[in-house]
C-alpha atoms as a PDB file:
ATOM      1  CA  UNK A   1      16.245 -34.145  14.305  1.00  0.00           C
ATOM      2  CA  UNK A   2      14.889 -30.890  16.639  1.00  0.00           C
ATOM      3  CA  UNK A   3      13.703 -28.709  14.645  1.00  0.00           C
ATOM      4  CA  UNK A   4      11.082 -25.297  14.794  1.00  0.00           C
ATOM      5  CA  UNK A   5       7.376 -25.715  12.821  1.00  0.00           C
ATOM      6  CA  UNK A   6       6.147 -22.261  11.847  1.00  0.00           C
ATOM      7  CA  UNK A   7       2.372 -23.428  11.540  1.00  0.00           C
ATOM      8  CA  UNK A   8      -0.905 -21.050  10.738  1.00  0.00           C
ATOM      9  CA  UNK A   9      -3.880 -21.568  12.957  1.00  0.00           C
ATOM     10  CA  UNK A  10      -7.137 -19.709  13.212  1.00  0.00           C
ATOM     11  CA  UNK A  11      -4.930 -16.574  11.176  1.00  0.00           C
ATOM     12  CA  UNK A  12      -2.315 -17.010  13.771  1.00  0.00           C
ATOM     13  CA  UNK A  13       1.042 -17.741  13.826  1.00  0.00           C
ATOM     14  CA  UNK A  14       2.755 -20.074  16.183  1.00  0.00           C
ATOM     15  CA  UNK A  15       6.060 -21.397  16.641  1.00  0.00           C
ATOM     16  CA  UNK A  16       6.498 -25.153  17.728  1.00  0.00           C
ATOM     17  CA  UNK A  17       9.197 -27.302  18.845  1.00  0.00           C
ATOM     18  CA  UNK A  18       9.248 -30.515  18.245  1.00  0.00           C
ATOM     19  CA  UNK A  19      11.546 -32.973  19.836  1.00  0.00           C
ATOM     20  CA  UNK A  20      14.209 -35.672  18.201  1.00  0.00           C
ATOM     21  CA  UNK A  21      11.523 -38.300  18.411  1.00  0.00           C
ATOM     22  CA  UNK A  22       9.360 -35.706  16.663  1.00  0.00           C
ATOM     23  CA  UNK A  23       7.175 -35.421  19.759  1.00  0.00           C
ATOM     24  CA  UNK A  24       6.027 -31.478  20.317  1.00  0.00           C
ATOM     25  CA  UNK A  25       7.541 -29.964  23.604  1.00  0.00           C
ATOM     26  CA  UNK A  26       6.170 -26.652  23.190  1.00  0.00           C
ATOM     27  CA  UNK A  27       4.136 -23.979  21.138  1.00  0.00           C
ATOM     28  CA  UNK A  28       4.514 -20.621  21.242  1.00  0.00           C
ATOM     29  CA  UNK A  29       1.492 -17.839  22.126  1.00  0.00           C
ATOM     30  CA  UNK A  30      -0.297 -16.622  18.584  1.00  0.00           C
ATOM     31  CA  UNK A  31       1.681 -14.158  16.448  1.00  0.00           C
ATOM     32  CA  UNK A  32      -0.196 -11.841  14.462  1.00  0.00           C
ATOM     33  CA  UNK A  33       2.492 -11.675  11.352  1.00  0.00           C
ATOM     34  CA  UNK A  34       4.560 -14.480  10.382  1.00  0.00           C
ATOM     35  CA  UNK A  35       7.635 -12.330  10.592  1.00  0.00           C
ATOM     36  CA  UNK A  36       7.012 -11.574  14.041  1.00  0.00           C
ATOM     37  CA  UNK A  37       6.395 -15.360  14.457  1.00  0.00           C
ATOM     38  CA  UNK A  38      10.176 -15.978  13.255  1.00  0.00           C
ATOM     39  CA  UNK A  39      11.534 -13.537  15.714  1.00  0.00           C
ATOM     40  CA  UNK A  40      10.483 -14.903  18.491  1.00  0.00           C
ATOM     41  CA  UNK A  41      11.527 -18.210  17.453  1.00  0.00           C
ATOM     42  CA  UNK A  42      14.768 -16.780  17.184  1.00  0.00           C
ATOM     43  CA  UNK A  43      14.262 -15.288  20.256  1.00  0.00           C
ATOM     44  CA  UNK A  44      13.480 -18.319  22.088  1.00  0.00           C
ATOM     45  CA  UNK A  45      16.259 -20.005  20.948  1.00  0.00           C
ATOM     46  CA  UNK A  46      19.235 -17.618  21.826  1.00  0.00           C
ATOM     47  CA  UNK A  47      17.606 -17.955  25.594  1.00  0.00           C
ATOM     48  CA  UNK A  48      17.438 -21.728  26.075  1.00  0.00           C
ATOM     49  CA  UNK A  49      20.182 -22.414  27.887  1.00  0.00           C
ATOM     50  CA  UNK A  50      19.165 -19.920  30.170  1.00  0.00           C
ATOM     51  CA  UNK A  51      18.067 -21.797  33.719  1.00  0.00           C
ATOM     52  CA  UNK A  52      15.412 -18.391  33.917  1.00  0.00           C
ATOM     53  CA  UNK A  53      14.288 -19.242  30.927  1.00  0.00           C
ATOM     54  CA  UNK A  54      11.970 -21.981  32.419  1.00  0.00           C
ATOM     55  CA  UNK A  55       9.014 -21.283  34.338  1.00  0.00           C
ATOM     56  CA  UNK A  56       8.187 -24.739  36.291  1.00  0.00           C
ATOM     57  CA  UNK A  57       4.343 -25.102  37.392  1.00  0.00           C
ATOM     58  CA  UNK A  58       3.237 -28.549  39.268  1.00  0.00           C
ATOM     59  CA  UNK A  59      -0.480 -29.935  39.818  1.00  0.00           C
ATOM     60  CA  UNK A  60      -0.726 -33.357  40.573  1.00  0.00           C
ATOM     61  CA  UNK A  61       0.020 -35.626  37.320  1.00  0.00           C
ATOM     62  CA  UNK A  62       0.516 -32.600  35.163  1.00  0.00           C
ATOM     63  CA  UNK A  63       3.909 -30.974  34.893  1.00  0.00           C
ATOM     64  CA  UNK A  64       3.928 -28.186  32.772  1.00  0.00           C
ATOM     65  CA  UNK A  65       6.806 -25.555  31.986  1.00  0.00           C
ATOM     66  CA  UNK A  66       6.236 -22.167  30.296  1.00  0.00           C
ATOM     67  CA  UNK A  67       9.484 -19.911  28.193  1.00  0.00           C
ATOM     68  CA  UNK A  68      10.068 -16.502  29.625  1.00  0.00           C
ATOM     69  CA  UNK A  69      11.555 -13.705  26.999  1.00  0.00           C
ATOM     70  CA  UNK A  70      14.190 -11.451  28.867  1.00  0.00           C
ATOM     71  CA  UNK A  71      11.667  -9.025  29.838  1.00  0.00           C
ATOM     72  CA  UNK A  72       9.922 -12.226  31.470  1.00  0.00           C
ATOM     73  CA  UNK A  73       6.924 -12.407  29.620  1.00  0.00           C
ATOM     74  CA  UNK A  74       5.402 -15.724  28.549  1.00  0.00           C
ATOM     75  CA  UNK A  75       5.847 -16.470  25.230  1.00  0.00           C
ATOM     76  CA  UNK A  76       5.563 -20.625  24.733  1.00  0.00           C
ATOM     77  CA  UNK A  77       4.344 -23.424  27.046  1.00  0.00           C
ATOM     78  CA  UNK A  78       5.554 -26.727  27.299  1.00  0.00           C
ATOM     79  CA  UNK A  79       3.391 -29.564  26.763  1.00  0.00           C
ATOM     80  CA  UNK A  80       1.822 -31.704  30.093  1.00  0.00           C
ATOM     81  CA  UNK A  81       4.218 -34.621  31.853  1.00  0.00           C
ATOM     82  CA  UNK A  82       2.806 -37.146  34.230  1.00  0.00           C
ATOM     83  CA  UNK A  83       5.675 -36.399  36.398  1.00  0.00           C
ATOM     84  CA  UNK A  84       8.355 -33.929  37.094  1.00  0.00           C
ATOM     85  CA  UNK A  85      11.440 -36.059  35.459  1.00  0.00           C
ATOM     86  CA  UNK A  86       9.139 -36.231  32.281  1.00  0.00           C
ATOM     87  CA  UNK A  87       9.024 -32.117  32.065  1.00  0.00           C
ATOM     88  CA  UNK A  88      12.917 -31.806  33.658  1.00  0.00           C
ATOM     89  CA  UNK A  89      13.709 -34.481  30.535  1.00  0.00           C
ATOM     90  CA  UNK A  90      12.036 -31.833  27.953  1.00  0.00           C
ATOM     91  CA  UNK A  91      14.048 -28.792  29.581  1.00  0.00           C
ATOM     92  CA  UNK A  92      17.252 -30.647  28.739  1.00  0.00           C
ATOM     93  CA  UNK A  93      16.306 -31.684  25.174  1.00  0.00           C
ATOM     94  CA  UNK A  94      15.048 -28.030  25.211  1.00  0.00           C
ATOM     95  CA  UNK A  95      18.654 -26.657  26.468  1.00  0.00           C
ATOM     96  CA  UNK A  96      20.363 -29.336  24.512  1.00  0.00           C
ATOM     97  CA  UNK A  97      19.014 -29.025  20.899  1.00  0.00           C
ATOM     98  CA  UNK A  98      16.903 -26.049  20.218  1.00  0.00           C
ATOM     99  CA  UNK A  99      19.648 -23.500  19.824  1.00  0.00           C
ATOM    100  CA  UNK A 100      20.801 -25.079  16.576  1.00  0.00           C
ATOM    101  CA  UNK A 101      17.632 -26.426  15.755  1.00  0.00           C
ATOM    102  CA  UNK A 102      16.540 -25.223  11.807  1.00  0.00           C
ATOM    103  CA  UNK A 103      13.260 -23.318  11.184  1.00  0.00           C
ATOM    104  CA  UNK A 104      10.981 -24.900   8.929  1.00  0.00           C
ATOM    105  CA  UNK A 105       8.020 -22.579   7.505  1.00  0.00           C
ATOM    106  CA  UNK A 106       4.915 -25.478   7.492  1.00  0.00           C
ATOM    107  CA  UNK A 107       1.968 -22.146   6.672  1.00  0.00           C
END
C-alpha cells in the first residue's frame, strides 16, 4: 500500500512517500510545525497528476526528480535512479497512487 510518513527529524517535520513495495520515492523539504507538515502533504497530493508537477534533473547514473507547489517552488525531491525509466517508473507510481494515498503520523 502507498501511503504518506509524517516523520520528526532534527525538530523538523518532513513528509515522505513511500512506494507499494514500501520503497521511499520522495521526502519533502523540513517543516517547522507538524501542521504545516500535513498541508503540504495535502498539497502535494492534489498536484500529482499534474505533468508540471515534476521537475526532471539528469547527471550521468543519477536521475533525480523534484515536486513543484503551484507557485513552483520546490517542496520534495525524489530519491536517485540509475537511469531515466527508473525515475519515469516513480513519476507514474507517484501520479498513480499518491492522491489516495492515507497519511500516517510516525513523530
Amino acid at each position: 500500500m502507498a501511503k504518506f510518513n509524517i516523520i520528526l527529524k532534527a525538530s523538523r517535520y518532513y513528509f515522505q512517500f513511500m512506494a507499494n513495495n514500501g520503497n521511499e520515492i520522495f521526502t519533502s523539504n523540513g517543516y517547522t510545525t507538524k501542521e504545516g507538515c500535513m498541508v503540504g502533504s495535502t498539497d502535494i497530493k492534489s498536484r500529482t497528476s499534474f505533468e508540471s508537477t515534476y521537475h526532471r534533473s539528469d547527471i550521468l547514473h543519477d536521475h533525480r526528480f523534484n515536486l513543484l507547489s503551484a507557485s513552483g517552488q520546490i517542496v520534495a525531491h525524489s530519491e536517485g535512479y540509475i537511469t531515466g525509466t527508473g525515475r519515469e517508473n516513480a513519476i507514474i507510481a507517484v501520479k498513480t497512487y499518491a492522491a489516495g494515498a492515507l497519511v500516517f503520523d510516525m513523530t
